[in-house]
C-alpha atoms as a PDB file:
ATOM      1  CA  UNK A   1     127.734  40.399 146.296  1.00  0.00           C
ATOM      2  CA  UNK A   2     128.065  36.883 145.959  1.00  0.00           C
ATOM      3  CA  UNK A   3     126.010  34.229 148.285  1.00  0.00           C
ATOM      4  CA  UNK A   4     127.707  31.103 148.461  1.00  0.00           C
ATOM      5  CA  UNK A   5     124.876  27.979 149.799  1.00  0.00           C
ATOM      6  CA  UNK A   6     125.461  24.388 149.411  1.00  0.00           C
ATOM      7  CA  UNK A   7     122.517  21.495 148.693  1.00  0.00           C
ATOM      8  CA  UNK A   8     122.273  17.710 148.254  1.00  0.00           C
ATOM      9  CA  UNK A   9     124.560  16.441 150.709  1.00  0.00           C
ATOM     10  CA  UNK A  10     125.128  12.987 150.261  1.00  0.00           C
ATOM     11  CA  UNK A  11     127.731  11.054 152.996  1.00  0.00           C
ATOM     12  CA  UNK A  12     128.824  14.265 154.338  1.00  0.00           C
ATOM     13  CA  UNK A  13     126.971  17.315 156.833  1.00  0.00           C
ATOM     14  CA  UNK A  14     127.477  20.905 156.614  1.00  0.00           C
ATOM     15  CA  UNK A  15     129.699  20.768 159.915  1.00  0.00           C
ATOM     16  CA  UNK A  16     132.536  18.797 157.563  1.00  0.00           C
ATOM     17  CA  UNK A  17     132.575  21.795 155.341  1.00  0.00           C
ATOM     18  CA  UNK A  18     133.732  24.960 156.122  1.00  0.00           C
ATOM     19  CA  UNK A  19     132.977  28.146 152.817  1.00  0.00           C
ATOM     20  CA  UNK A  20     135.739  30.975 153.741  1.00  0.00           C
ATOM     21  CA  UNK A  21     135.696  34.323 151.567  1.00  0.00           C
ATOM     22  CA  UNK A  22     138.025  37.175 150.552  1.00  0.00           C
ATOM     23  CA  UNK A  23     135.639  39.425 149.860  1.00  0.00           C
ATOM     24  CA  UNK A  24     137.962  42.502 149.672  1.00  0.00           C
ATOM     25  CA  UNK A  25     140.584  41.207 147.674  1.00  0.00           C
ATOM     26  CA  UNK A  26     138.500  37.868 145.586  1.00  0.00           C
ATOM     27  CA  UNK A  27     134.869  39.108 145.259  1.00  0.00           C
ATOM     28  CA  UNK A  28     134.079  36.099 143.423  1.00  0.00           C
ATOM     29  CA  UNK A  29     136.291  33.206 144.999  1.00  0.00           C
ATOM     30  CA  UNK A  30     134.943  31.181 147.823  1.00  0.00           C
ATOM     31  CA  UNK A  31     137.401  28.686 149.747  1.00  0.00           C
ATOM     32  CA  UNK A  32     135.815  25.169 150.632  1.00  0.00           C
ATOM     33  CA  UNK A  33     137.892  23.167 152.827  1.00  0.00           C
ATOM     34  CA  UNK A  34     136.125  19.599 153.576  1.00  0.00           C
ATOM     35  CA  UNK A  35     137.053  17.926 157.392  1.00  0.00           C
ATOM     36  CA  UNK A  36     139.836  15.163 157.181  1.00  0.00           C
ATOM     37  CA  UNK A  37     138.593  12.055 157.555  1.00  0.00           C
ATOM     38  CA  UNK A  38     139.243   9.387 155.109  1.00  0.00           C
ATOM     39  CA  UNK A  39     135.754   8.057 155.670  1.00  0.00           C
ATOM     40  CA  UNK A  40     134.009  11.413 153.531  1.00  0.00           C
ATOM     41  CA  UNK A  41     135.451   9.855 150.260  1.00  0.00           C
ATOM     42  CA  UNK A  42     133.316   9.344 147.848  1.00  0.00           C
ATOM     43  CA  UNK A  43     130.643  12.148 149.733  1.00  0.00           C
ATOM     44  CA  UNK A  44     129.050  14.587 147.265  1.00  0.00           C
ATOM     45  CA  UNK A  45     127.530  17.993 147.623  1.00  0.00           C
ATOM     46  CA  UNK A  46     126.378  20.959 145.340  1.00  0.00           C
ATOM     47  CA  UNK A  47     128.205  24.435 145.834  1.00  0.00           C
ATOM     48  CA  UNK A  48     125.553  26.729 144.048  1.00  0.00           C
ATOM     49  CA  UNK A  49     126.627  30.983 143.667  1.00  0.00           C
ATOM     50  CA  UNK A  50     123.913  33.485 143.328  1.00  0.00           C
ATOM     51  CA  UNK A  51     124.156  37.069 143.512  1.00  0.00           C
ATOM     52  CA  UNK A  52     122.434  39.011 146.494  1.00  0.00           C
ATOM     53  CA  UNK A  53     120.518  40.664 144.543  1.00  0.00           C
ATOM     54  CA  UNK A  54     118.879  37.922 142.355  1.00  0.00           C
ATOM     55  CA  UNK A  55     119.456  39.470 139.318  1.00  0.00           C
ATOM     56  CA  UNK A  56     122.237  36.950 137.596  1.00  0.00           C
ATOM     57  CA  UNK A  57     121.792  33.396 136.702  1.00  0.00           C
ATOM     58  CA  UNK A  58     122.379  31.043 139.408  1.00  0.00           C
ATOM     59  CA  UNK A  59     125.212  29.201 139.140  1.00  0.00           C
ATOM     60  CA  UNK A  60     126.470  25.082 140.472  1.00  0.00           C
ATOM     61  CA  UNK A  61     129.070  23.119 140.807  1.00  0.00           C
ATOM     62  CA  UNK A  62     128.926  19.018 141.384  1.00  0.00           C
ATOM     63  CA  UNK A  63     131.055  18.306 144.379  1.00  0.00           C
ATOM     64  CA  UNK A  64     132.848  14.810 145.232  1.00  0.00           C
ATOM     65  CA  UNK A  65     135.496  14.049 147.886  1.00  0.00           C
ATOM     66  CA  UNK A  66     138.003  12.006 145.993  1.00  0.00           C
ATOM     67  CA  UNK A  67     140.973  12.423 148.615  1.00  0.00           C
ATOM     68  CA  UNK A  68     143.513  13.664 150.965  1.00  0.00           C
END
């Protein structure tokens, strides 16, 4: 099962993201949909993916709001 966290949030809080899942359908897809508000471009955070049970390499992606 995946486990979706996100770290080093830079111009931006947790409460501008929102992580939505498909679990049933898209095991492996998560949905990130940042708050509109022109004043979050240029914010960064890192999306990281681990497995629940630890046993995979853990996985990031660099995050930057570039626009709406």
């Amino acid at each position: 099962t995946p486990v979706w966290t996100l770290s080093d949030l830079t111009g931006i809080t947790t409460d501008d993201i929102a992580i939505t899942y498909d679990l049933a359908n898209y095991p492996m897809r998560v949905y990130v949909q940042v708050t509109r508000n022109v004043s979050l471009i240029g914010a960064t955070f890192k999306l990281h993916l681990v497995d629940s049970g630890n046993t995979l390499t853990e996985f990031v992606l660099n995050v930057k709001v570039i626009g709406f």
